[in-house]
Protein backbone atom coordinates (compact mmCIF):
# COMPACT_ATOMS: atom_id res chain seq x y z
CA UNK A 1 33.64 -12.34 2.88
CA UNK A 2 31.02 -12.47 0.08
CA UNK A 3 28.69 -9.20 0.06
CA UNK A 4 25.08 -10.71 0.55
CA UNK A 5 21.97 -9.78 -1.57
CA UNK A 6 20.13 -8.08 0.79
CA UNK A 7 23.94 -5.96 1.33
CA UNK A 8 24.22 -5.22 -2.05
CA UNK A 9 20.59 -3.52 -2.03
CA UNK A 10 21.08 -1.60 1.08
CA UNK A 11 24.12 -0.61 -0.48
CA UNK A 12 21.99 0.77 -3.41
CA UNK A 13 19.21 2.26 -1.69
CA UNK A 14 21.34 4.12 0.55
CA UNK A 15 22.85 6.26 -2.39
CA UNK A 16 19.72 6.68 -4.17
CA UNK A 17 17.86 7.88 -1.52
CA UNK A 18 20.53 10.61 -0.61
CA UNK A 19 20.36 12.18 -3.83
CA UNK A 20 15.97 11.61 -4.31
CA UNK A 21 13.45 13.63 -1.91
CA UNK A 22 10.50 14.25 -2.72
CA UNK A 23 8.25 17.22 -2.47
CA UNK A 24 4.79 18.38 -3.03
CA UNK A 25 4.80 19.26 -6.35
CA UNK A 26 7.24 16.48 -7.26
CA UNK A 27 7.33 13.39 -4.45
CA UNK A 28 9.33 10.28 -4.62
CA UNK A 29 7.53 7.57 -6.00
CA UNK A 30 8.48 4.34 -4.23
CA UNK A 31 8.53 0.59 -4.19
CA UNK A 32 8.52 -2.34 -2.79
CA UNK A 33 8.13 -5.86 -4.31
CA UNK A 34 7.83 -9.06 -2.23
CA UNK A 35 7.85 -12.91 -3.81
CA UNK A 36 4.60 -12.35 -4.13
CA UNK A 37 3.15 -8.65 -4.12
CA UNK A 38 3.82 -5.37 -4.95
CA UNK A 39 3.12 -2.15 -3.19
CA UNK A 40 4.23 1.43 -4.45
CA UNK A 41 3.70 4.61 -3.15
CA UNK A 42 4.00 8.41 -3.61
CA UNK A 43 5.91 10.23 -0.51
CA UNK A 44 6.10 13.75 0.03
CA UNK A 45 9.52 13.07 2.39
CA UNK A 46 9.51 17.65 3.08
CA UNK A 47 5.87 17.31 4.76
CA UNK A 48 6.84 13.31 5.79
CA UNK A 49 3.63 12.40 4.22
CA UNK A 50 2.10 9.78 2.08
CA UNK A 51 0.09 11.15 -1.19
CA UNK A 52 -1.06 7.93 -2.46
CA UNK A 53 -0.50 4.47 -2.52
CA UNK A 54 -1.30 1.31 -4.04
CA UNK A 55 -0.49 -2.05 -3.49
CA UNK A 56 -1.78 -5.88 -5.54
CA UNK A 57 -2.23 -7.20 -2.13
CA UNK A 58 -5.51 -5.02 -1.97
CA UNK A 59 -6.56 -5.35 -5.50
CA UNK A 60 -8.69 -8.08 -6.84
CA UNK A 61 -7.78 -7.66 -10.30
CA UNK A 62 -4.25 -7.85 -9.46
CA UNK A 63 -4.46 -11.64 -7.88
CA UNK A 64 -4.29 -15.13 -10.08
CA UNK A 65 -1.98 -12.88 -12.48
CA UNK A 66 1.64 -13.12 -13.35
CA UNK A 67 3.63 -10.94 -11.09
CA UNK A 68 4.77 -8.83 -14.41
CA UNK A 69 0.70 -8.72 -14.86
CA UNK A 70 0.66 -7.34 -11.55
CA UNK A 71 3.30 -4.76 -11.50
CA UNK A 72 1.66 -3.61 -14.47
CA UNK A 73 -1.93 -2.92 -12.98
CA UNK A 74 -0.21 -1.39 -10.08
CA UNK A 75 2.04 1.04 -11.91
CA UNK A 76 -1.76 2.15 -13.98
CA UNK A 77 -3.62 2.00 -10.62
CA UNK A 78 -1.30 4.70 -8.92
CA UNK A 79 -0.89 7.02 -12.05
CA UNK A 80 -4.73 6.98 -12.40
CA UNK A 81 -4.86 7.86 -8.56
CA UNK A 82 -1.95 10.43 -8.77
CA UNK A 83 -3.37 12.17 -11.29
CA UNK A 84 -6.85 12.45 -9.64
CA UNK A 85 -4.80 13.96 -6.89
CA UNK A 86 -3.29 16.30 -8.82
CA UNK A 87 0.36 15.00 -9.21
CA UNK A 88 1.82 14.45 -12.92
CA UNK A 89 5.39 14.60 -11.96
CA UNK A 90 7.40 12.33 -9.58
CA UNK A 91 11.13 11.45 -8.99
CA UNK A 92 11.42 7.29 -9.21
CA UNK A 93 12.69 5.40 -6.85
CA UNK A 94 13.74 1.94 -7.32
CA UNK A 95 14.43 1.59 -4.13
CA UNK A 96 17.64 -0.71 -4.79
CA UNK A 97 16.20 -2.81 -7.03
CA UNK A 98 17.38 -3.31 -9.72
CA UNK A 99 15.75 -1.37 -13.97
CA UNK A 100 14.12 -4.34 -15.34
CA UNK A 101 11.80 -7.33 -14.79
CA UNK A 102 9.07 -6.07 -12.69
CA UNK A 103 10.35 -2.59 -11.72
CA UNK A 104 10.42 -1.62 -15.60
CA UNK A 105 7.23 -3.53 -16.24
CA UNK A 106 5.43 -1.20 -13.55
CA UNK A 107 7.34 1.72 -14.51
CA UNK A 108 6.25 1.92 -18.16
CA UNK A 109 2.56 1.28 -16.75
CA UNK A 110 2.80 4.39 -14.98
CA UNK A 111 4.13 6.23 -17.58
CA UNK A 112 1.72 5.31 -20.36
CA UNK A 113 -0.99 5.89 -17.89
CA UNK A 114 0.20 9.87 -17.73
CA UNK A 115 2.81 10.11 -14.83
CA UNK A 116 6.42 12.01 -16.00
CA UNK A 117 9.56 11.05 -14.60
């Protein structure tokens, strides 16, 4: 039997996510991309909170725009908001997904816009 898509990133996630936690100094920065949104958010998983968080669906800017547009304004939207909340350093999680398209797209947003990871 075939392994399935949605398999193959479970299969992922699972062994990222056992060896990235994230703390309050340094929480996990997740995401989550649909067909047509994305969402990403900063998770302190010691205090099993959320710092911030930031999705297109919510954005105005972020509609009518190419979906690479979009992960782009998201990934500068949360490192503007991280930052304002004092956090500079995260641990990235991809969340299964696979580096490139979209994920990269929004995670070179962040970094330009001052988040290290």
């Amino acid at each position: 039997m075939a392994i399935t898509k949605i398999d193959r990133r479970a299969k992922i996630k699972k062994r990222v996510r056992s060896k990235v936690t994230g703390t309050a100094e340094r929480p996990r920065l997740t995401i989550f991309r649909s067909n047509s949104e994305f969402y990403a958010q900063l998770v302190d998983d010691l205090n099993n909170s959320t710092v911030v968080s930031v999705s297109s669906l919510n954005d105005k800017e972020a509609h009518n725009v190419p979906k690479m547009e979009q992960a782009k304004l998201v990934g500068k939207k949360l490192a503007e908001k991280a930052v304002a909340a004092g956090v500079s350093n995260v641990v990235f999680d991809r969340n299964g997904y696979l580096y490139h398209g979209r994920v990269k797209a929004f995670a070179d947003a962040a970094r330009e816009a001052g988040l290290k990871f």
